[in-house]
Structures are given as structure tokens and as C-alpha cells.
C-alpha atoms as a PDB file:
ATOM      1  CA  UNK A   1       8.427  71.385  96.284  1.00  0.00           C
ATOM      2  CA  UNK A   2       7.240  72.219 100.100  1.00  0.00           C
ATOM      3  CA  UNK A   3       8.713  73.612 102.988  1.00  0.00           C
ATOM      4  CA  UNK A   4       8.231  71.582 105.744  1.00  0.00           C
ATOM      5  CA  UNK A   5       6.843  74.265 108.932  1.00  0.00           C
ATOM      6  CA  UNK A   6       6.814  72.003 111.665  1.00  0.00           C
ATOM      7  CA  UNK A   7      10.455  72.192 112.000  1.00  0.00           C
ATOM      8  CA  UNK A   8      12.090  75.261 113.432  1.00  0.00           C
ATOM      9  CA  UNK A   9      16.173  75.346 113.071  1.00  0.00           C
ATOM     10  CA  UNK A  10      19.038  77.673 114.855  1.00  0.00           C
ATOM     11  CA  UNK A  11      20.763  79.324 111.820  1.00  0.00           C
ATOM     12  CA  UNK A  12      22.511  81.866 114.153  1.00  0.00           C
ATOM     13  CA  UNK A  13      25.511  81.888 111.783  1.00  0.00           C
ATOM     14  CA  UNK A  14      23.859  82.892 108.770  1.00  0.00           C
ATOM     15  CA  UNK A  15      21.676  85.786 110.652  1.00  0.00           C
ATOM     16  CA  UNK A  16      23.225  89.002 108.500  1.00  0.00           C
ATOM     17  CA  UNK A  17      22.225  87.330 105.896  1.00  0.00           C
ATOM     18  CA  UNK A  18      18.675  86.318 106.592  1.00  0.00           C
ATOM     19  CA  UNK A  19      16.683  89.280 104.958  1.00  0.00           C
ATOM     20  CA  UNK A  20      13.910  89.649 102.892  1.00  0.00           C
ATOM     21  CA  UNK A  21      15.860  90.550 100.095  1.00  0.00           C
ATOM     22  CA  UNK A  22      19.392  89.456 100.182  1.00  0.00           C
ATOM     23  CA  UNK A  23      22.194  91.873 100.328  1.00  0.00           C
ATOM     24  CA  UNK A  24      25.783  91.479  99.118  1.00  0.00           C
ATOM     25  CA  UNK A  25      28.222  90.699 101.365  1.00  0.00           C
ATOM     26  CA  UNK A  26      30.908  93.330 101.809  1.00  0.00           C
ATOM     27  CA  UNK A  27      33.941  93.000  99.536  1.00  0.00           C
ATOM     28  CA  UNK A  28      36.333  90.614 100.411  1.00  0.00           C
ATOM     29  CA  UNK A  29      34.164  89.797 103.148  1.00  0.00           C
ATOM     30  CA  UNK A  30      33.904  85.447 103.398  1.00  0.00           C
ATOM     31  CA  UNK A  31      30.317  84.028 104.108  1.00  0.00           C
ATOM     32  CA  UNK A  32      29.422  82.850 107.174  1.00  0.00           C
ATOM     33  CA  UNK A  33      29.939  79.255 107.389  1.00  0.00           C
ATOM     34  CA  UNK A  34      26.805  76.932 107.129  1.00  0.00           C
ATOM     35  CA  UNK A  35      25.554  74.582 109.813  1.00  0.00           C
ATOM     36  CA  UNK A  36      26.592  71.390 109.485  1.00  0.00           C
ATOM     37  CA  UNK A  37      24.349  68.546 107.545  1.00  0.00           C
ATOM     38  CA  UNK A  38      24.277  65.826 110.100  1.00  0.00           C
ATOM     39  CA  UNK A  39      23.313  68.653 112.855  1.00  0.00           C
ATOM     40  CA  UNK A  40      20.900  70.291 110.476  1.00  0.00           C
ATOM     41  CA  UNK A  41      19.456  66.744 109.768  1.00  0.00           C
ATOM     42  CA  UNK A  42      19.419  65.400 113.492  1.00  0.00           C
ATOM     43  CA  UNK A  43      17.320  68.439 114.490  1.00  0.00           C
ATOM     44  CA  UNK A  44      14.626  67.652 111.854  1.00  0.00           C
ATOM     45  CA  UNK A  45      14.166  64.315 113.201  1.00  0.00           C
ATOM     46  CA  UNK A  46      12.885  61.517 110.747  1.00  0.00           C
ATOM     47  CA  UNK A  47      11.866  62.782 107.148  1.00  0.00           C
ATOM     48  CA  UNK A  48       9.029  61.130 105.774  1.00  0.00           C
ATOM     49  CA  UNK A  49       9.946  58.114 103.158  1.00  0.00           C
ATOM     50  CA  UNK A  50       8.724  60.359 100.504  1.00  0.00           C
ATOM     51  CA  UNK A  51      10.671  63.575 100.846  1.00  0.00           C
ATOM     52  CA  UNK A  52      14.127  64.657  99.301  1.00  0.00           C
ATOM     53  CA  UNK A  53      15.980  66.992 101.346  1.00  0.00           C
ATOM     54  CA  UNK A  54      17.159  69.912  99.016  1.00  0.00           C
ATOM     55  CA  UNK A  55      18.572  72.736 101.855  1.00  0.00           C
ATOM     56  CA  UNK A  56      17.893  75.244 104.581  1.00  0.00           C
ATOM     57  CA  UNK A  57      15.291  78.209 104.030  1.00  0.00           C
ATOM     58  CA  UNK A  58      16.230  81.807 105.100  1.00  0.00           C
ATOM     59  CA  UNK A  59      13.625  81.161 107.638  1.00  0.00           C
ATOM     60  CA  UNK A  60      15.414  77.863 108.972  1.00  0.00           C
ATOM     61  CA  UNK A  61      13.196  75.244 107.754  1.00  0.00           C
ATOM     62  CA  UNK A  62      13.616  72.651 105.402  1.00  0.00           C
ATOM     63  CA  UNK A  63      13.341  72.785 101.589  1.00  0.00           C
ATOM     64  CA  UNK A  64      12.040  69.167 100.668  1.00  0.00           C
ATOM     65  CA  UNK A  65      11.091  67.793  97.468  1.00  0.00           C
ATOM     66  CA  UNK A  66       8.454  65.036  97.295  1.00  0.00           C
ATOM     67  CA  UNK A  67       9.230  62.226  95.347  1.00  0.00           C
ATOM     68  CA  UNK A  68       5.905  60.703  94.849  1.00  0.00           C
ATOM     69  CA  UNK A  69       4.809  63.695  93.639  1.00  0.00           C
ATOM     70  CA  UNK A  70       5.493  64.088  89.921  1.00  0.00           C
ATOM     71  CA  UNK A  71       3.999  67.312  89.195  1.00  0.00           C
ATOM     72  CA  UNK A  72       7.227  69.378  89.342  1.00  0.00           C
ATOM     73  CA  UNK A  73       8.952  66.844  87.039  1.00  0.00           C
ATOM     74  CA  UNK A  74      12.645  67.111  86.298  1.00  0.00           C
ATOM     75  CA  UNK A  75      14.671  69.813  88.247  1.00  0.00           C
ATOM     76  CA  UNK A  76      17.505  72.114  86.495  1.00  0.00           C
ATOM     77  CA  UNK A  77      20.037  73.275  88.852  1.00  0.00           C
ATOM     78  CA  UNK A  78      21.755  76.354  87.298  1.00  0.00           C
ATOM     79  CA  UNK A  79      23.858  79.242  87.913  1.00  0.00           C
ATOM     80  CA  UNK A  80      27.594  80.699  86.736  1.00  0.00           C
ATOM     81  CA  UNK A  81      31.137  78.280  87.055  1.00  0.00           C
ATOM     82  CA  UNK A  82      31.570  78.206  91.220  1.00  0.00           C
ATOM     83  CA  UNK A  83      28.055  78.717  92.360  1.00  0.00           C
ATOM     84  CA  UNK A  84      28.052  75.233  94.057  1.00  0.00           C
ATOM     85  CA  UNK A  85      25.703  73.522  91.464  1.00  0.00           C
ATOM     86  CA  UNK A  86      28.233  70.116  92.104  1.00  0.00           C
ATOM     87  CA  UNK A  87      27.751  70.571  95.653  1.00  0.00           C
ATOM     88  CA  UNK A  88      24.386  71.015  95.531  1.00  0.00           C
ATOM     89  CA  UNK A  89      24.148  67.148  93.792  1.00  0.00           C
ATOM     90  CA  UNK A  90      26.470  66.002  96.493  1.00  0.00           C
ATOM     91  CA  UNK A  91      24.536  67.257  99.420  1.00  0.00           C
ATOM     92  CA  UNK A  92      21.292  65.533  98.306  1.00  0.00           C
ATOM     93  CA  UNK A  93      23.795  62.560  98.571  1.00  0.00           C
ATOM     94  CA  UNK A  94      24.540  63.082 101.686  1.00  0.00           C
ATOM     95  CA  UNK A  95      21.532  63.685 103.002  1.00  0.00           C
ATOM     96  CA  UNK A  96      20.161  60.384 100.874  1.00  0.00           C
ATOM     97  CA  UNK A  97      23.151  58.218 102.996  1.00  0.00           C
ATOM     98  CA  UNK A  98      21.631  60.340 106.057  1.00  0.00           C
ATOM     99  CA  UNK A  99      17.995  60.074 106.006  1.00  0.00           C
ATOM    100  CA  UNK A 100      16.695  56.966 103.417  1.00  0.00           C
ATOM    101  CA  UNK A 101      16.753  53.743 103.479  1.00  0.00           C
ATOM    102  CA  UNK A 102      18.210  52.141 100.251  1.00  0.00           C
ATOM    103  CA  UNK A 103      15.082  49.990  99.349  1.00  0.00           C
ATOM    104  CA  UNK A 104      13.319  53.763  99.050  1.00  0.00           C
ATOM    105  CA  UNK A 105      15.980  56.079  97.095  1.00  0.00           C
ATOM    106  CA  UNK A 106      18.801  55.130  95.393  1.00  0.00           C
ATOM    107  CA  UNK A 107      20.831  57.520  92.635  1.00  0.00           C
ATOM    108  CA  UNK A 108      23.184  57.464  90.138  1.00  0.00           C
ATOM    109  CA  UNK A 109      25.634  60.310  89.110  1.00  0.00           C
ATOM    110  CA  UNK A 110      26.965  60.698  85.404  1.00  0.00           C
ATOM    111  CA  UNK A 111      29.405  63.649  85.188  1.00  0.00           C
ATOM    112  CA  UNK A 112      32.518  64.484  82.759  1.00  0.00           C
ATOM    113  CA  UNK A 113      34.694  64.892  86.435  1.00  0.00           C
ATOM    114  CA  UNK A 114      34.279  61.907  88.156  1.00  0.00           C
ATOM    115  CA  UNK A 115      37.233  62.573  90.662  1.00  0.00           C
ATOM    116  CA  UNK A 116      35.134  65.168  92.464  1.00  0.00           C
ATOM    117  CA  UNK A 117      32.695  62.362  93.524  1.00  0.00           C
ATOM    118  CA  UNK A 118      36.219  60.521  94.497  1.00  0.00           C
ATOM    119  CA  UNK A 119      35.453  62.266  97.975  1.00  0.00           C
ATOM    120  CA  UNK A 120      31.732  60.750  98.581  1.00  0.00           C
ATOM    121  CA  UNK A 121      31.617  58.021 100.310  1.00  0.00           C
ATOM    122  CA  UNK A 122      30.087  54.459  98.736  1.00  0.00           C
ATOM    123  CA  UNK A 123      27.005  53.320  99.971  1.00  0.00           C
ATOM    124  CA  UNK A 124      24.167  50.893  99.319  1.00  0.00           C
ATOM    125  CA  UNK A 125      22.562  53.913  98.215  1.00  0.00           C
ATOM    126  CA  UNK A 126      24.886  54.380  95.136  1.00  0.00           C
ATOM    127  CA  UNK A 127      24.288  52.908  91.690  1.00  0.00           C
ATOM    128  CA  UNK A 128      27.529  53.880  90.725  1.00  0.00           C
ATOM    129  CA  UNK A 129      29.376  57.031  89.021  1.00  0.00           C
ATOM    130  CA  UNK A 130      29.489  56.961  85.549  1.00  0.00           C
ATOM    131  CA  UNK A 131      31.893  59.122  83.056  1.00  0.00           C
ATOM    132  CA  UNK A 132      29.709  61.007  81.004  1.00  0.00           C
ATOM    133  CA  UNK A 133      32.212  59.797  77.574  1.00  0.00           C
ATOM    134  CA  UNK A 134      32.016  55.531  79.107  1.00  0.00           C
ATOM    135  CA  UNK A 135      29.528  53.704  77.922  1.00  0.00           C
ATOM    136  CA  UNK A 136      28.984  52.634  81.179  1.00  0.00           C
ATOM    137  CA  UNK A 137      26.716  55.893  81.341  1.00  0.00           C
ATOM    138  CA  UNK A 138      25.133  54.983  78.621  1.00  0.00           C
ATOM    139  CA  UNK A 139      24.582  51.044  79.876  1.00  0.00           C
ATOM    140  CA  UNK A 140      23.001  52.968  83.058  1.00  0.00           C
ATOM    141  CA  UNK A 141      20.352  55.350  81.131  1.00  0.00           C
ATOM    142  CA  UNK A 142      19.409  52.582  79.602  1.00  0.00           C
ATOM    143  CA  UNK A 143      18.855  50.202  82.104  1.00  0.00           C
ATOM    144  CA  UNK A 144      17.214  53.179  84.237  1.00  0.00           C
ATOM    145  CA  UNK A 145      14.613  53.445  81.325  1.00  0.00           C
ATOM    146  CA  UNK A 146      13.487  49.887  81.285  1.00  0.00           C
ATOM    147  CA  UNK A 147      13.226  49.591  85.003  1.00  0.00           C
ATOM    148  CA  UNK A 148      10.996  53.266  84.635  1.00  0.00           C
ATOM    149  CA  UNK A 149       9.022  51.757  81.828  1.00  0.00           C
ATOM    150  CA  UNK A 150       8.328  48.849  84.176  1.00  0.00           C
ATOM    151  CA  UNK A 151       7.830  50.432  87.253  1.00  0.00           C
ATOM    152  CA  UNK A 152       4.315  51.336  88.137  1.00  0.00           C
ATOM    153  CA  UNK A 153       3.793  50.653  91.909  1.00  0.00           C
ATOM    154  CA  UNK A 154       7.175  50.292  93.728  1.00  0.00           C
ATOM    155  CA  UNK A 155       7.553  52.187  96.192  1.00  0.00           C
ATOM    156  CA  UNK A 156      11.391  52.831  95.379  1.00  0.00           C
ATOM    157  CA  UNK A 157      12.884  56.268  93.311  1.00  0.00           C
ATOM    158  CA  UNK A 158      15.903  56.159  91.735  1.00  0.00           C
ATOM    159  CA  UNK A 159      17.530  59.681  91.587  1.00  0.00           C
ATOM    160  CA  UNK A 160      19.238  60.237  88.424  1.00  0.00           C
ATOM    161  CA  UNK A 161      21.891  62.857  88.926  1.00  0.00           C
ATOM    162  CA  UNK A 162      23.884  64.442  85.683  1.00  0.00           C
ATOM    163  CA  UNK A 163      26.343  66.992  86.722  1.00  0.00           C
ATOM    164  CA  UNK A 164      26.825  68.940  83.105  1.00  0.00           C
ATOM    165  CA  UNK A 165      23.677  69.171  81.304  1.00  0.00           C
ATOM    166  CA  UNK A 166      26.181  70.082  78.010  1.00  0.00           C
ATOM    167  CA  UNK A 167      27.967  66.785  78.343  1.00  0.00           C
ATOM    168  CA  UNK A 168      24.991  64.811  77.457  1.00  0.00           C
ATOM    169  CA  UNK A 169      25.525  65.708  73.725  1.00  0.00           C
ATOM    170  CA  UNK A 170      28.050  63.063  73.734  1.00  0.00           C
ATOM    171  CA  UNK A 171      25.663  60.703  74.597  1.00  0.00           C
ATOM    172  CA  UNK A 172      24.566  58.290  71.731  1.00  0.00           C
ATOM    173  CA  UNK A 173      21.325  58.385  69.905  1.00  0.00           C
ATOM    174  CA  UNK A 174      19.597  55.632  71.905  1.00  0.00           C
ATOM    175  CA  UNK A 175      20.988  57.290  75.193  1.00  0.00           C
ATOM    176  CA  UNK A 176      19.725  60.434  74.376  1.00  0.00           C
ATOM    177  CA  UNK A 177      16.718  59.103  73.354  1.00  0.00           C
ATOM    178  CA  UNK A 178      15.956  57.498  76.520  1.00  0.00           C
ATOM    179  CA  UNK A 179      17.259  60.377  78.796  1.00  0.00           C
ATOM    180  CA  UNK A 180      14.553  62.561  76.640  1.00  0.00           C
ATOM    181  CA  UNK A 181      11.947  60.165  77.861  1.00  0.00           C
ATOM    182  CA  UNK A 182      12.912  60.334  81.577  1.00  0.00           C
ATOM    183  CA  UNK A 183      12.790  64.135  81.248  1.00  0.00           C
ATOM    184  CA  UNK A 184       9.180  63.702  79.680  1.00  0.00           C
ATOM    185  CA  UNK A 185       8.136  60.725  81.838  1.00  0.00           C
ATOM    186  CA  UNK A 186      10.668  59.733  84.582  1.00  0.00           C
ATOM    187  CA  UNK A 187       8.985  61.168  87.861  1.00  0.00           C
ATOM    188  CA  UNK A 188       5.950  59.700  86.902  1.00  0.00           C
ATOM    189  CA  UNK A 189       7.739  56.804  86.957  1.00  0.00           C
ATOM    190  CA  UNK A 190       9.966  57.361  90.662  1.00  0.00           C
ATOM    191  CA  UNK A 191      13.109  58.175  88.276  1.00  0.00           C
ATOM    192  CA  UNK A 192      13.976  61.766  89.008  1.00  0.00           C
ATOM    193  CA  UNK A 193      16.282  63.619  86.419  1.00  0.00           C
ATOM    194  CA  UNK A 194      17.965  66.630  88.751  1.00  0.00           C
ATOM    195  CA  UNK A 195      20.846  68.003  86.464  1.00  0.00           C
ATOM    196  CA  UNK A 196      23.068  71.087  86.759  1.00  0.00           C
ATOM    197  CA  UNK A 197      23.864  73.318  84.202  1.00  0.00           C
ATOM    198  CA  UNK A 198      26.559  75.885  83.652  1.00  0.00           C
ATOM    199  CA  UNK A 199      24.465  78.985  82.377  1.00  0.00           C
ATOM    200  CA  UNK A 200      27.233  79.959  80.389  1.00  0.00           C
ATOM    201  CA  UNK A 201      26.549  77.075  78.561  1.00  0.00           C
ATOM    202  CA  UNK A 202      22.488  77.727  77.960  1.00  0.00           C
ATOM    203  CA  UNK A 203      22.687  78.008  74.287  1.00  0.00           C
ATOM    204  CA  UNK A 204      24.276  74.393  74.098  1.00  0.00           C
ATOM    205  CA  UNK A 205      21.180  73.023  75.393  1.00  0.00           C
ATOM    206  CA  UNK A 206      18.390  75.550  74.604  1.00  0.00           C
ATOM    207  CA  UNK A 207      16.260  72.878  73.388  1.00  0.00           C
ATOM    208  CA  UNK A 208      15.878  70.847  76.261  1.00  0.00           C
ATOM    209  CA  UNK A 209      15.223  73.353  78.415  1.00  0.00           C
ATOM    210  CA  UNK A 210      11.861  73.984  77.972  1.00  0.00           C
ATOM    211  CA  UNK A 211      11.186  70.647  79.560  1.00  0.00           C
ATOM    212  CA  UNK A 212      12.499  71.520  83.376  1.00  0.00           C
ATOM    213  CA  UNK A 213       9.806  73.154  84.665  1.00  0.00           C
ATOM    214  CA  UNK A 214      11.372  73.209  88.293  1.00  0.00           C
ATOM    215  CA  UNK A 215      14.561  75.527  88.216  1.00  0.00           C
ATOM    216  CA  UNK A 216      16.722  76.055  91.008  1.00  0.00           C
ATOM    217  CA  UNK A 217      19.241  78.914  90.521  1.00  0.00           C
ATOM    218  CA  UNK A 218      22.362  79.475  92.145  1.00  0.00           C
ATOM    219  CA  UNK A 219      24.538  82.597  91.402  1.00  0.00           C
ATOM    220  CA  UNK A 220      24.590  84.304  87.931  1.00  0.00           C
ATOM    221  CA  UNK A 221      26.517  87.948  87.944  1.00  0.00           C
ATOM    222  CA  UNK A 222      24.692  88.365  84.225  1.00  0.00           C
ATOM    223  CA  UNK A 223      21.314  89.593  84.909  1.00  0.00           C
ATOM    224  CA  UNK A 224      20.294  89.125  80.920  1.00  0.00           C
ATOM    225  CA  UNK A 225      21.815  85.509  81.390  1.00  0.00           C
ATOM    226  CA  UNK A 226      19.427  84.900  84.463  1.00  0.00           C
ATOM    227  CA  UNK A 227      16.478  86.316  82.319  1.00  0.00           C
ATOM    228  CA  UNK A 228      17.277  83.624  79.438  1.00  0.00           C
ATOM    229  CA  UNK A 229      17.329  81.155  81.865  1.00  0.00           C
ATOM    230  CA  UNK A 230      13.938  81.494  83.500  1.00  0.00           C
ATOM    231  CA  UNK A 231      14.584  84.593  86.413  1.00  0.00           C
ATOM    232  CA  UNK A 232      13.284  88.241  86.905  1.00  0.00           C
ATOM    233  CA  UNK A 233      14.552  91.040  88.130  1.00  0.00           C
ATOM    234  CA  UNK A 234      12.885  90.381  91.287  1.00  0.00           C
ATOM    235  CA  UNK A 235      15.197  87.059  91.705  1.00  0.00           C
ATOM    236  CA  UNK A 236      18.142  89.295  92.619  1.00  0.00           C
ATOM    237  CA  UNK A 237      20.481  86.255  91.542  1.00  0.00           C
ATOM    238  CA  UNK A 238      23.649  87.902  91.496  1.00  0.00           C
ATOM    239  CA  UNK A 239      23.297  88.954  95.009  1.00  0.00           C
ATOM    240  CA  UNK A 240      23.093  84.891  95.924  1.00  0.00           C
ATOM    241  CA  UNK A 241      26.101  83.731  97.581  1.00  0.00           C
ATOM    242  CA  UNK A 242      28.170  81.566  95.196  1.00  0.00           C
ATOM    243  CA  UNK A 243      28.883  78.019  96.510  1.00  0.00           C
ATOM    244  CA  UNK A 244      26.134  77.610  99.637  1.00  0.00           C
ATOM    245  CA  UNK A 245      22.788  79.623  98.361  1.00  0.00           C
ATOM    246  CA  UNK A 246      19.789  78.934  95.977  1.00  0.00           C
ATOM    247  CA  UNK A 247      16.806  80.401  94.839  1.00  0.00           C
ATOM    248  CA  UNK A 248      13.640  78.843  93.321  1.00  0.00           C
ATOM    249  CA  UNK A 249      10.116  80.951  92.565  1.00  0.00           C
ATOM    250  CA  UNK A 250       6.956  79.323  94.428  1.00  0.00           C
ATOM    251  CA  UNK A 251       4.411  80.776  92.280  1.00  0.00           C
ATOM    252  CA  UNK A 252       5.034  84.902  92.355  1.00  0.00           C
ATOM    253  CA  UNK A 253       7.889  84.482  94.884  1.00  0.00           C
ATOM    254  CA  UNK A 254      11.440  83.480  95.556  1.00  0.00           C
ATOM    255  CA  UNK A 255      12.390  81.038  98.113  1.00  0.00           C
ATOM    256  CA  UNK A 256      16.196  81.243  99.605  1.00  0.00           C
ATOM    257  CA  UNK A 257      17.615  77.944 100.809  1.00  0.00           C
ATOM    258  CA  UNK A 258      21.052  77.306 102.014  1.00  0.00           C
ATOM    259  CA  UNK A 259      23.297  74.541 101.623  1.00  0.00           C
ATOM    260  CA  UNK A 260      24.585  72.885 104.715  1.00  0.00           C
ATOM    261  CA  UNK A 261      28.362  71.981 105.112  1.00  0.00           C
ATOM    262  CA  UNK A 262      29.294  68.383 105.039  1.00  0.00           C
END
């Protein structure tokens, strides 16, 4: 996970908010609204083939995520109900359509809400969305295993994107035993589990999360929640705001990234 500092973007609307450590927003009082994505994008100019754009840093530069770069394996995406964690899987799409070609990054969504994908445009991009309770999910972890076991040189990733980490109990044993191996091995491998979770629902999953070593946290009010889920009281997480802003540690420190409007 790197910040790229060659690139230097206006984020004039967000500037109350761009602090060391974040403070809450007056009561009542909406964010500011985000840049847009295409705008944010077009400023960057080309992203190398290799890097995943995640958001917006406090300090207006981009938060990217190298996919040939396996060491932070699978990424959790967590916070409370309305923190944006859907959105958050949607703007990677976006910024897939936006910025890769289809012969480098592909992805594949499996959620139990399918009609809030209704909204995201189809593109060459897209292996499909799957209902988490269709076997057509499980058809797809399957198939995404086999092409990972297989794949040892091409230069293509597949993003595998699961919106409801507590909807894969439904999965069957095979499925689950192949998404266990993707966690394990699946970056190595250009497959690249990033899955949300609702932390109200931690205990549902508690043993698979030990495997995300990458966690990116949205807003949780609970501060003993955040603790059980990987933050510190230096993480501030309630004071994120819900829907548009993330934190993730780098080493002994948080990083603040926004999401940008699309």
C-alpha cells in the first residue's frame, strides 16, 4: 500500500477537514462534498498498470495499492452499517472502468444485495455480479481458484470483491474451501480478495480474520468494537466521516484517505 508523491491534488472542499487529527464535524453539520472521480483521476494522469486506486489522502495524493505486490495480501474493509464500505467496492470499480485496461484487471462482485450494483455500469472489466445464496457465486470462486492455481506469470489480476464478509457462511464446503485458499494464496497468485465487513458482525467471522492482514476502517462509534477489530485509540475511528473517509495504519501511523464522488 503506497502513496503515490509525485501527484499533488486541489482538495479545497475538504480543507476544514484536513487536520492532523480529524475533528468531528459540528452537529447536524453535512460533509463537504468530495471531488469528483473522473476529475480526481484526470489530474493524476496515467496510473501505472500495476496500481489499484483506493482514494484521496488528507494530503491530496493518491492512496494506491500495488497489485503485483502480494505482501499485504487480502484487504478487510470494515466499519459500522453506513460508513460507505459498499461504496468503497464500487469506487475501485469505477476507477478500474477509468484507469485499466481489461486484459490487466478485471473483478467480480458477490454480495447478498445485488440491486445496489444495479447502478454500475457493465463493462469488459466485469466478470459478473453474483448473489451471494446462487450458485452462480459459487461456480465463480471456483473457477477463480483454478485459473489462480494456474496462473503463475500473467500479467492479468482479477479483483475478487465480496460485499458481506458474514454472507460467505452460506457458501458450500468446496466454496468455502477455495475462498480460504485465495485468502491464504490469492495475491500471490494476481487474485485479490478485498471484502467488507459490517463490524457489528465481527464475531460471525472471528476466525477468518486473522488472515487480513491489510485493514481499512471506515467509521465505528464503538471504540471497544474498533479495538476487536484491529484499531487503537490513536485511530480516532469514530471521528471518521461515515460514507466518504477511511483509515489504514502504515506501520505506527494512520493514513486518512477520502472517497471521491462518482
Amino acid at each position: 500500500m503506497t502513496t503515490n508523491r509525485q501527484f499533488s491534488l486541489a482538495l479545497q472542499a475538504l480543507t476544514e477537514l484536513k487536520t492532523e487529527t480529524p475533528t468531528p464535524l459540528p452537529s447536524g453539520q453535512p460533509a463537504p462534498a468530495a471531488p469528483n472521480l473522473s476529475t480526481v483521476l484526470a489530474e493524476m494522469g496515467p496510473l501505472p498498470r500495476q496500481a489499484l486506486f483506493l482514494g484521496v489522502a488528507s494530503d491530496g495524493l493518491p492512496v494506491l495499492l500495488n497489485l503485483h505486490d502480494p505482501h499485504p495480501g487480502p484487504v478487510l474493509v470494515t466499519g459500522d452499517a453506513g460508513s460507505g464500505k459498499t461504496v468503497f467496492l464500487q469506487t475501485i470499480v469505477h476507477s478500474v472502468a477509468q484507469t485499466q485496461s481489461s486484459e490487466d484487471v478485471q473483478y467480480g462482485v458477490i454480495t447478498a444485495r445485488p440491486e445496489e450494483w444495479e447502478s454500475v455500469e457493465a463493462t469488459s472489466h466485469s466478470v459478473g455480479i453474483f448473489h451471494t445464496q446462487q450458485n452462480s457465486a459459487q461456480d465463480f470462486m471456483s473457477s477463480l481458484a483454478a485459473w489462480a492455481h494456474e496462473n503463475k506469470q500473467a500479467r492479468q489480476s482479477v479483483l475478487l470483491l465480496i460485499d458481506g464478509l458474514e454472507s460467505i457462511a452460506s457458501l458450500d464446503f468446496d466454496s468455502l474451501q477455495n475462498f480460504r485458499w485465495l485468502l491464504l494464496r490469492g495475491p500471490a497468485r494476481r487474485v485479490w480478495p478485498i471484502i467488507t465487513l459490517n463490524a457489528a458482525h465481527r464475531e460471525e467471522v472471528a476466525s477468518w480474520l486473522q488472515i487480513f492482514r491489510t485493514r481499512i476502517f471506515g467509521h465505528i462509534e464503538d471504540k471497544l468494537v474498533a479495538a476487536k477489530l484491529g484499531a487503537d485509540t490513536t485511530s480516532v475511528l469514530d471521528q471518521l466521516v461515515a460514507g466518504i473517509q477511511f483509515s489504514l495504519r502504515e506501520n505506527e501511523n494512520w493514513l486518512r484517505f477520502w472517497l471521491p464522488r462518482f
